[in-house]
Protein backbone atom coordinates (compact mmCIF):
# COMPACT_ATOMS: atom_id res chain seq x y z
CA UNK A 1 14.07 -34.27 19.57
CA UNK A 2 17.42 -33.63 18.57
CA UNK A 3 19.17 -33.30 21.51
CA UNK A 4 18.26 -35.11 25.21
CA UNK A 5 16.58 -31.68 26.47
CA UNK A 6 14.69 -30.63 23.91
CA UNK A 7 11.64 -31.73 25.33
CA UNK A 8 9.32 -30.58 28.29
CA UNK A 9 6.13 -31.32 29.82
CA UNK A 10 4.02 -27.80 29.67
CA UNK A 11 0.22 -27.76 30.41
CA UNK A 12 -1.25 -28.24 27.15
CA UNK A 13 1.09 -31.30 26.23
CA UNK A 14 4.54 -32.03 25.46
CA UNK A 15 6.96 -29.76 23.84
CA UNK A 16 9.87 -30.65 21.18
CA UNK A 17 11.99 -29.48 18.78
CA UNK A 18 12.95 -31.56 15.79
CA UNK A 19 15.40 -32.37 13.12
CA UNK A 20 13.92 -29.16 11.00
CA UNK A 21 14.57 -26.95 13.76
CA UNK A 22 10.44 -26.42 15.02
CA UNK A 23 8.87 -26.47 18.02
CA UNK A 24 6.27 -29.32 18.21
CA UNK A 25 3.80 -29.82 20.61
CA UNK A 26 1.84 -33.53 20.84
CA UNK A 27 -1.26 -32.98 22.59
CA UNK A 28 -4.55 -34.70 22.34
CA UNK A 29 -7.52 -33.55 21.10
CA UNK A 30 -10.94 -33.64 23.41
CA UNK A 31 -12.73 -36.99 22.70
CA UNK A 32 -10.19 -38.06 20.59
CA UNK A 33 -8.13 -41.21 21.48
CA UNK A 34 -4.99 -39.95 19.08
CA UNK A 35 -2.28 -37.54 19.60
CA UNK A 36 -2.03 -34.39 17.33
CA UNK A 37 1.29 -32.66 16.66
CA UNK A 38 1.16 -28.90 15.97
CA UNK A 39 3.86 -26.94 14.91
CA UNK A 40 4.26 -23.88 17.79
CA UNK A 41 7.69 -22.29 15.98
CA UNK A 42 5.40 -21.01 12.61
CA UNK A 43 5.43 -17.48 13.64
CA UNK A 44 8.67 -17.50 14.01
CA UNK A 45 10.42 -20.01 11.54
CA UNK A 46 12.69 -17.58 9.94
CA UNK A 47 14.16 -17.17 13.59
CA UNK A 48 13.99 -20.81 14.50
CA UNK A 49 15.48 -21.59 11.03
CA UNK A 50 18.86 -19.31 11.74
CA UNK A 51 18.96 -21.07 15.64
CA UNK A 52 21.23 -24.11 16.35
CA UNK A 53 19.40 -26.77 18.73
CA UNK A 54 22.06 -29.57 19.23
CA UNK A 55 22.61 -28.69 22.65
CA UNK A 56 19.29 -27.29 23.57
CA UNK A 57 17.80 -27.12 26.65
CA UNK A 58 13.68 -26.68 27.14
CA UNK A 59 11.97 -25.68 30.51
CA UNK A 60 7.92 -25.09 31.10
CA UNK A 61 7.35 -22.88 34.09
CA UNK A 62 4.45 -20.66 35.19
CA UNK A 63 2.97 -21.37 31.55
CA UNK A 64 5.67 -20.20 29.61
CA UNK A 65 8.08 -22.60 27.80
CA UNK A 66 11.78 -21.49 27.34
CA UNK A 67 14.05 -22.89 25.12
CA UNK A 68 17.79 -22.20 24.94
CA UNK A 69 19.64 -22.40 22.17
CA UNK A 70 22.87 -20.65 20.01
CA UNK A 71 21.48 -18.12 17.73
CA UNK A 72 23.69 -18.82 14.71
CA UNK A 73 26.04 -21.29 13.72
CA UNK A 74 28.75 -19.23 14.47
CA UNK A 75 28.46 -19.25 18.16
CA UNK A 76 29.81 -21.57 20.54
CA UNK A 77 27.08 -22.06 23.01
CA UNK A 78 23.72 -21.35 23.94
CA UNK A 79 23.38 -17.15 23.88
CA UNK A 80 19.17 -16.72 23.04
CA UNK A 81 16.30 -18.26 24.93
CA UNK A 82 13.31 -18.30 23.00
CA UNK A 83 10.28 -17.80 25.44
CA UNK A 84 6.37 -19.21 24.67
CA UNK A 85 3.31 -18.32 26.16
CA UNK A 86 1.04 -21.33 26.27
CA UNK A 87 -1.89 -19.25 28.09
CA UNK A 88 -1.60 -16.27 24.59
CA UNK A 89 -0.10 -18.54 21.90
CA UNK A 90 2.51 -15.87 21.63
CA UNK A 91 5.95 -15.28 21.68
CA UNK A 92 7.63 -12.80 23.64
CA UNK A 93 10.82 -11.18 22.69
CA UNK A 94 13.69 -13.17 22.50
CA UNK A 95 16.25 -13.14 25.83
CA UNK A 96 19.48 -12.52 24.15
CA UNK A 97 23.07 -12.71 25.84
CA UNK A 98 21.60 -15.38 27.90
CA UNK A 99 24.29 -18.67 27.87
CA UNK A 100 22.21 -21.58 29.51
CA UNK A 101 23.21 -24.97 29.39
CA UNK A 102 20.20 -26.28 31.86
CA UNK A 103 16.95 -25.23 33.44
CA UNK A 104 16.48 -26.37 37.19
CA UNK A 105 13.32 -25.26 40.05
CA UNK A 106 14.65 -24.78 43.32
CA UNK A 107 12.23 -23.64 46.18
CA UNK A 108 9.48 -23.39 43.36
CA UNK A 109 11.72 -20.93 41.02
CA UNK A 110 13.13 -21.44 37.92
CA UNK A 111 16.63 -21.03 37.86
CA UNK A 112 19.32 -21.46 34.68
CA UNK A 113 22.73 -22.98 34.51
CA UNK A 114 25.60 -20.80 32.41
CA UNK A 115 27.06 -22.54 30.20
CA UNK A 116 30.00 -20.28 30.31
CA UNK A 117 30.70 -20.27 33.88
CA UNK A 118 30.00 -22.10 36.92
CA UNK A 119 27.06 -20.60 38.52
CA UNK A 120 23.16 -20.88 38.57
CA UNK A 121 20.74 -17.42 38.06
CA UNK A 122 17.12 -16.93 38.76
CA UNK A 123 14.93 -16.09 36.82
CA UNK A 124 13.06 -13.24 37.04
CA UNK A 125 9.30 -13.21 35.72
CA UNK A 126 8.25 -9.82 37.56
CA UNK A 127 8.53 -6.65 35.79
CA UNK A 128 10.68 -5.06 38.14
CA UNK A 129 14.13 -6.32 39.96
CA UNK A 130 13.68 -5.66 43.44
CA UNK A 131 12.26 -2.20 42.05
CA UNK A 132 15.59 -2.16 40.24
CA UNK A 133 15.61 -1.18 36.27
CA UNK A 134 15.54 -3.87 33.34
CA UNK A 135 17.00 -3.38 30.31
CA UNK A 136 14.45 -4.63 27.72
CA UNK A 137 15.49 -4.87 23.76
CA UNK A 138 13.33 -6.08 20.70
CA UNK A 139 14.48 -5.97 17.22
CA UNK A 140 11.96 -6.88 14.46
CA UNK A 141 12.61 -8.56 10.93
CA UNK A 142 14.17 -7.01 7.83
CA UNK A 143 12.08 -5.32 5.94
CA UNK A 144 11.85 -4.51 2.33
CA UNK A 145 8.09 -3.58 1.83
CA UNK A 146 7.88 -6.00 -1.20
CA UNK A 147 10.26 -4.28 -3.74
CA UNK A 148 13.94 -4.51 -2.66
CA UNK A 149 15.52 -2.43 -5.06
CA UNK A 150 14.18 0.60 -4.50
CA UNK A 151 14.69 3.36 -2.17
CA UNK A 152 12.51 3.29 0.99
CA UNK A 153 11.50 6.27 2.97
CA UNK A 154 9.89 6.14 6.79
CA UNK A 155 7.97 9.44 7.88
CA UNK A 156 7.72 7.92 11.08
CA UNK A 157 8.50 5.11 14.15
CA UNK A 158 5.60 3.85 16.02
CA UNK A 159 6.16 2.09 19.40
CA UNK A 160 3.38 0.66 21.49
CA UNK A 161 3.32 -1.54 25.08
CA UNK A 162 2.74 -1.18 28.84
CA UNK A 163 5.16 1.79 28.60
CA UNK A 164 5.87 3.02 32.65
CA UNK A 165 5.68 7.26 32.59
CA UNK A 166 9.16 6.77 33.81
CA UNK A 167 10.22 4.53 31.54
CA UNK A 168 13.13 5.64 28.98
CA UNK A 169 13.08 4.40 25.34
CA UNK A 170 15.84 4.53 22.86
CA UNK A 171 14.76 3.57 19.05
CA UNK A 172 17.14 2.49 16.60
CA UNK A 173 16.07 2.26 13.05
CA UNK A 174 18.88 -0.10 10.83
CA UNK A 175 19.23 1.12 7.53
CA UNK A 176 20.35 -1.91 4.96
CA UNK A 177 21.91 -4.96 6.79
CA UNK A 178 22.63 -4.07 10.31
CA UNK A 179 22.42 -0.77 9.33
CA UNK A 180 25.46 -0.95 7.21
CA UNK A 181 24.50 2.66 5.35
CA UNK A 182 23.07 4.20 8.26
CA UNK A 183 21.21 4.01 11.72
CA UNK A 184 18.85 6.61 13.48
CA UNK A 185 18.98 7.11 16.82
CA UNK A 186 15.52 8.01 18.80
CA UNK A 187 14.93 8.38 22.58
């Protein structure tokens, strides 16, 4: 690993991240008396590849591994925690805004350190705060459907999920970079 923390114990075997900014994991193989290393970051390498890990921080709890970690160069300090589901093999959305400098259990729940300020948060694996809203966000890749010099045109937005009826959505699509031209609001 690359930085004291960037390794935890999850149930399939141990979890790193390395000099090439990946997520490892070194498990063994059934019947098999040597370790294997698989690379778990693949999906999302692009994303891993913009992420700074020298002060990581990793954490395996209830089957997910999180890992902490500054989302570009520019920042300071830890602001994203990448999460990984080692039941799926999938990744859920990044946590963004999220400063954690260390990952502790007390009373059998995962809690975070801010690396920011002095004070320790749970954290919260329901769906629901005390019945209280949460504020989900997702934002997907650029896309430039293969030919990036011409003009693109979308006819329509598709999202999909365990949607509550109550549940209010608001769709932005980013035109260009960070929707430098334009951006289309949807709710």
């Amino acid at each position: 690993g690359i930085f004291k923390k960037a390794l935890c114990a999850g149930r399939n075997g141990i979890y790193f991240i390395n000099q090439n900014n990946e997520l490892l994991l070194l498990s063994r193989i059934a019947n098999l008396d040597s370790p294997q290393v698989s690379i778990i970051s693949d999906p999302i390498q692009p994303t891993f590849d913009l992420a700074v890990f020298d002060e990581c921080v990793c954490a395996a709890y209830q089957s997910k591994i999180y890992i902490s970690a500054k989302s570009t160069s520019d920042v300071s300090s830890n602001d994203t925690v990448f999460v990984y589901n080692e039941v799926t093999g999938q990744w859920d959305t990044p946590i963004v805004g999220w400063q954690v400098n260390d990952f502790n259990l007390l009373d059998s729940e995962l809690h975070w350190g801010s690396s920011v300020v002095n004070v320790s948060w749970r954290m919260i694996t329901a769906r629901t705060d005390d019945s209280g809203p949460i504020t989900a966000s997702w934002r997907s890749w650029a896309e430039n459907f293969g030919v990036p010099n011409l003009r693109k045109r979308a006819d329509m937005y598709y999202v999909e999920g365990y949607i509550a009826r109550n549940a209010v959505l608001t769709f932005t699509a980013l035109l260009d970079d960070d929707g430098f031209s334009a951006q289309h609001v949807y709710t």
